[in-house]
C-alpha atoms as a PDB file:
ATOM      1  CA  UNK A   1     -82.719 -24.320   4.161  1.00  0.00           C
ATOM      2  CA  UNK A   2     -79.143 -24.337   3.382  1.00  0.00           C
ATOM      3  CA  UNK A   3     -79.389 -28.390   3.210  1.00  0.00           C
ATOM      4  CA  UNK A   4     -81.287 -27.609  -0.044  1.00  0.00           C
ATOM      5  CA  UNK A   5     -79.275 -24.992  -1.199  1.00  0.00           C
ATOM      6  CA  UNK A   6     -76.069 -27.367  -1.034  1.00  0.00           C
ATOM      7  CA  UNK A   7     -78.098 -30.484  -2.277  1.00  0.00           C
ATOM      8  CA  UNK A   8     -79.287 -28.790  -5.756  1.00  0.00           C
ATOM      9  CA  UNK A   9     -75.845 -27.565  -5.977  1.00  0.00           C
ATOM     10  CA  UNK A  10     -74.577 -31.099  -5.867  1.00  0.00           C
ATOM     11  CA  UNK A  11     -76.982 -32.528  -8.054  1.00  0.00           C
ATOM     12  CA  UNK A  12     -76.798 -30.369 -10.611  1.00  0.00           C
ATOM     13  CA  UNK A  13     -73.733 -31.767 -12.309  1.00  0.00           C
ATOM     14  CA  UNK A  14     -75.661 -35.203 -12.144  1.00  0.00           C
ATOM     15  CA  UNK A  15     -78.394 -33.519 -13.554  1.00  0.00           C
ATOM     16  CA  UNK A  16     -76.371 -31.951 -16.404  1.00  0.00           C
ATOM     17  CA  UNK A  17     -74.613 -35.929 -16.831  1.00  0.00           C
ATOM     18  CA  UNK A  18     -77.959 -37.362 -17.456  1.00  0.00           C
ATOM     19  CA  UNK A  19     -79.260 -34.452 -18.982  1.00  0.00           C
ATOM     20  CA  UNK A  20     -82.487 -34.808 -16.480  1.00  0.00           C
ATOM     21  CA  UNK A  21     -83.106 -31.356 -17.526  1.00  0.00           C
ATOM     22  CA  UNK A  22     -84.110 -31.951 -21.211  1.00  0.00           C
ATOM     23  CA  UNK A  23     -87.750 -32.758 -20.330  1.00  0.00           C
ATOM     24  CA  UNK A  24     -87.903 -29.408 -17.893  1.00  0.00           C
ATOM     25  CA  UNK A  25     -86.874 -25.803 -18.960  1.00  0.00           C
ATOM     26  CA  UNK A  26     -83.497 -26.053 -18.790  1.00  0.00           C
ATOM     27  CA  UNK A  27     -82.848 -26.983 -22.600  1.00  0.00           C
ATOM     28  CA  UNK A  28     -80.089 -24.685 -23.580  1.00  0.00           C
ATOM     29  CA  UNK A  29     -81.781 -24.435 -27.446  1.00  0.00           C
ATOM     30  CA  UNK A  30     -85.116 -23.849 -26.627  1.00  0.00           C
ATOM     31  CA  UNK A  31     -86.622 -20.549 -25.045  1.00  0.00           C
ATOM     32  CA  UNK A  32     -87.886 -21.754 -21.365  1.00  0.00           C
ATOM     33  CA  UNK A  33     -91.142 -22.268 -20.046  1.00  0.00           C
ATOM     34  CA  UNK A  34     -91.623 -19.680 -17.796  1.00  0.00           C
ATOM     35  CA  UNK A  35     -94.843 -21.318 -16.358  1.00  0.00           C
ATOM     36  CA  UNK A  36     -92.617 -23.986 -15.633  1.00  0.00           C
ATOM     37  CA  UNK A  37     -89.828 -22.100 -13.735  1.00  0.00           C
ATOM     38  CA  UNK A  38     -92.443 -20.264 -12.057  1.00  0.00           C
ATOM     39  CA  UNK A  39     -93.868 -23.841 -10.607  1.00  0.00           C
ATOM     40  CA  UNK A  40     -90.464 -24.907  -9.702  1.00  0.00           C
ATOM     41  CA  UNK A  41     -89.706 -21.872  -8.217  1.00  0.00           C
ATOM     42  CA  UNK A  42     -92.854 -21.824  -6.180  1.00  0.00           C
ATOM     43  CA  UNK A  43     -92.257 -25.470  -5.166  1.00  0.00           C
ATOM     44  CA  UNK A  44     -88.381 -24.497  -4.247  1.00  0.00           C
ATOM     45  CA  UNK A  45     -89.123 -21.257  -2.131  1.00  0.00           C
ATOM     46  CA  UNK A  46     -92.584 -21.560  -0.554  1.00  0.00           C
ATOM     47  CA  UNK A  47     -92.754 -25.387  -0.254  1.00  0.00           C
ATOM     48  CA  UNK A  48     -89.544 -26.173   1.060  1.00  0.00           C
ATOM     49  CA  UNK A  49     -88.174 -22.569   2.649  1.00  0.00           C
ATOM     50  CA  UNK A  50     -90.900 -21.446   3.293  1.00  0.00           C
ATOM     51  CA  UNK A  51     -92.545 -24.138   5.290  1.00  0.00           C
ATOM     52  CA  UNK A  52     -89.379 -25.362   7.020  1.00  0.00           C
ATOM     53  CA  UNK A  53     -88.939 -21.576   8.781  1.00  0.00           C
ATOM     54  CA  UNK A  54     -92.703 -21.943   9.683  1.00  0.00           C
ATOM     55  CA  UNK A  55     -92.093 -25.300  10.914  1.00  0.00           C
ATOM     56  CA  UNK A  56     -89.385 -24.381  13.011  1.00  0.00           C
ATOM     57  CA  UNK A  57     -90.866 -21.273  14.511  1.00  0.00           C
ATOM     58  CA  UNK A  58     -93.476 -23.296  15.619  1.00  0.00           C
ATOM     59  CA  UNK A  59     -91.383 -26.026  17.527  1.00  0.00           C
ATOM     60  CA  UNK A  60     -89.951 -23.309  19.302  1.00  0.00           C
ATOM     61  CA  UNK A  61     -93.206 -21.139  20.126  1.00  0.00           C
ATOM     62  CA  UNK A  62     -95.431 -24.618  20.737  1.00  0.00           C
ATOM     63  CA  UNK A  63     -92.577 -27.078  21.932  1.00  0.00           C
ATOM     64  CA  UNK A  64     -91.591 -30.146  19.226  1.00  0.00           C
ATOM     65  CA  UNK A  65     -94.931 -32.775  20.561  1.00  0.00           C
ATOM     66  CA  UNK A  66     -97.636 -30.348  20.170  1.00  0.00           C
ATOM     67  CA  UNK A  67     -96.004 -28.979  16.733  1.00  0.00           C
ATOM     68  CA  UNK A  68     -95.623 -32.808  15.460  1.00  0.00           C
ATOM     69  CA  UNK A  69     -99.181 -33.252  16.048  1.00  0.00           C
ATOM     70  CA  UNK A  70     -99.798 -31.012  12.995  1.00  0.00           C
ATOM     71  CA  UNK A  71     -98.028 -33.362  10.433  1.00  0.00           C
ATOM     72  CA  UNK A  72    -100.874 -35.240  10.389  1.00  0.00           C
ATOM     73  CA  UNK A  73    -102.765 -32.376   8.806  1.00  0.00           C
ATOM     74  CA  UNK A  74    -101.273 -32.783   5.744  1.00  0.00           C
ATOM     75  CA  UNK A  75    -103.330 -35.270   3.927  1.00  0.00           C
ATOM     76  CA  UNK A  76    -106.329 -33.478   5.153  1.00  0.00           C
ATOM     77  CA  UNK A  77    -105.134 -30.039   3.339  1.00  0.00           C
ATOM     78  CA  UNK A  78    -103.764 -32.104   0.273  1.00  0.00           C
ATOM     79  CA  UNK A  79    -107.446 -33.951   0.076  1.00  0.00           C
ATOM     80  CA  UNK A  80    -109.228 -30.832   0.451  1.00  0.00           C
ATOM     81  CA  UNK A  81    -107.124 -29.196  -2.303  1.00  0.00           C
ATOM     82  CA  UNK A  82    -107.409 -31.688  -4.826  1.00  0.00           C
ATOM     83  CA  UNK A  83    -111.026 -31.696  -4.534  1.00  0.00           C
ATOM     84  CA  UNK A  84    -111.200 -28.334  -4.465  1.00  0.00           C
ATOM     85  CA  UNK A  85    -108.775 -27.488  -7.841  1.00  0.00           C
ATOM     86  CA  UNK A  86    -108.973 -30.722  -9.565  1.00  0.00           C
ATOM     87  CA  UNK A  87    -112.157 -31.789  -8.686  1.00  0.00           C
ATOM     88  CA  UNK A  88    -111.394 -34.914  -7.005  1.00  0.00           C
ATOM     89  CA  UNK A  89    -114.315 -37.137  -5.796  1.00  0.00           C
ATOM     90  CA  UNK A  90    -114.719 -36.763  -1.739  1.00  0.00           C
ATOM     91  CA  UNK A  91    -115.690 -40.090  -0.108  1.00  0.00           C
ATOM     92  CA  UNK A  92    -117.398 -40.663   3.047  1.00  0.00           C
ATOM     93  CA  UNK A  93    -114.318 -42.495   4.026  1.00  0.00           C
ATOM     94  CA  UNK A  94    -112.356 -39.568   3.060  1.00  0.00           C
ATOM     95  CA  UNK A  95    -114.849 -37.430   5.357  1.00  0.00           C
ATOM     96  CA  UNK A  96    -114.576 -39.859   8.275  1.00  0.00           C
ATOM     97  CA  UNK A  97    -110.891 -39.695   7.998  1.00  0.00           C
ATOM     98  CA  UNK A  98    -110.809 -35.705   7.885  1.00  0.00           C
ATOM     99  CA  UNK A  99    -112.948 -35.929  10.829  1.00  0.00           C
ATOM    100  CA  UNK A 100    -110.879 -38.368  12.520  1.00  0.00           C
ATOM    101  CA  UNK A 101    -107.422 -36.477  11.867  1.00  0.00           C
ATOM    102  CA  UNK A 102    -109.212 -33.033  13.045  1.00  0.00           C
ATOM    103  CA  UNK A 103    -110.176 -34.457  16.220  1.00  0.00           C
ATOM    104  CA  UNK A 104    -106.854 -36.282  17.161  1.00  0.00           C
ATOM    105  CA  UNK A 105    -105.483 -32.909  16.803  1.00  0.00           C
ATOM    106  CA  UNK A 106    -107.644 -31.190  18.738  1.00  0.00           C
ATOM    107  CA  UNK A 107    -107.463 -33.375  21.847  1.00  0.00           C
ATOM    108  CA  UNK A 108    -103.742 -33.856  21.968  1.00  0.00           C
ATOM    109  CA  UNK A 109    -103.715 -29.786  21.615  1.00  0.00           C
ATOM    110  CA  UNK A 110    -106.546 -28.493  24.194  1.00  0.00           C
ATOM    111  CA  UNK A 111    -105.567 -27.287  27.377  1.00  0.00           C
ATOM    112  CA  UNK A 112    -106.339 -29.342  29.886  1.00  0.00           C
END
C-alpha cells in the first residue's frame, strides 16, 4: 500500500505538467464530479488497498502456491460481472472456460 501512496505522489506533478487531470474532476474552475471522485476513490481504496491486505493475509494463512492459484479467478469474477451489470453476452466458450478455471482450482486446492 504505501508503493501507491508514494507513486500518486510522484505522479502528480506529471499529472499537473500535462494537465491529465482536465478530462477527470480535478479542473480547478469547474465544481467536481463527485460521482467521479467517488469511482476513483472506490477504485484507489477497495481495489488496490483493499485487495492487496486480503491478498497478503491469505499468502500467509494458505502459503504463497495455494493463494496464487486464486489469480486465475479473476477473469471468471470479471466475466460474471459484466454479464451480470452490463449485460454482456455469455458464450458457451465463456462457460467452458469458467468451468475449466473452477476446476483447476479446485484440484490444486483439495486435500489430498
Amino acid at each position: 500500500p504505501i508503493f501507491f501512496i508514494l507513486g500518486t505522489i510522484l505522479l502528480i506533478p506529471l499529472m499537473l505538467v500535462f494537465n491529465a487531470f482536465q478530462p477527470l474532476v480535478f479542473n480547478f474552475f469547474q465544481p467536481p464530479n463527485f460521482s467521479l471522485l467517488g469511482i476513483l476513490v472506490y477504485l484507489g481504496i477497495f481495489s488496490s488497498v483493499y485487495s492487496y491486505f486480503i491478498w497478503y493475509k491469505a499468502i500467509n494463512t494458505i502459503g504463497a502456491v495455494k493463494t496464487s492459484v486464486f489469480m486465475y479467478l479473476n477473469p471468471l469474477i470479471s466475466t460474471v460481472t459484466g454479464a451480470y451489470f452490463l449485460s454482456e453476452n455469455l458464450t458457451i466458450t465463456t462457460i467452458v472456460g469458467g468451468t475449466c478455471i473452477l476446476c483447476g482450482v479446485y484440484l490444486v486446492n483439495k486435500n489430498k
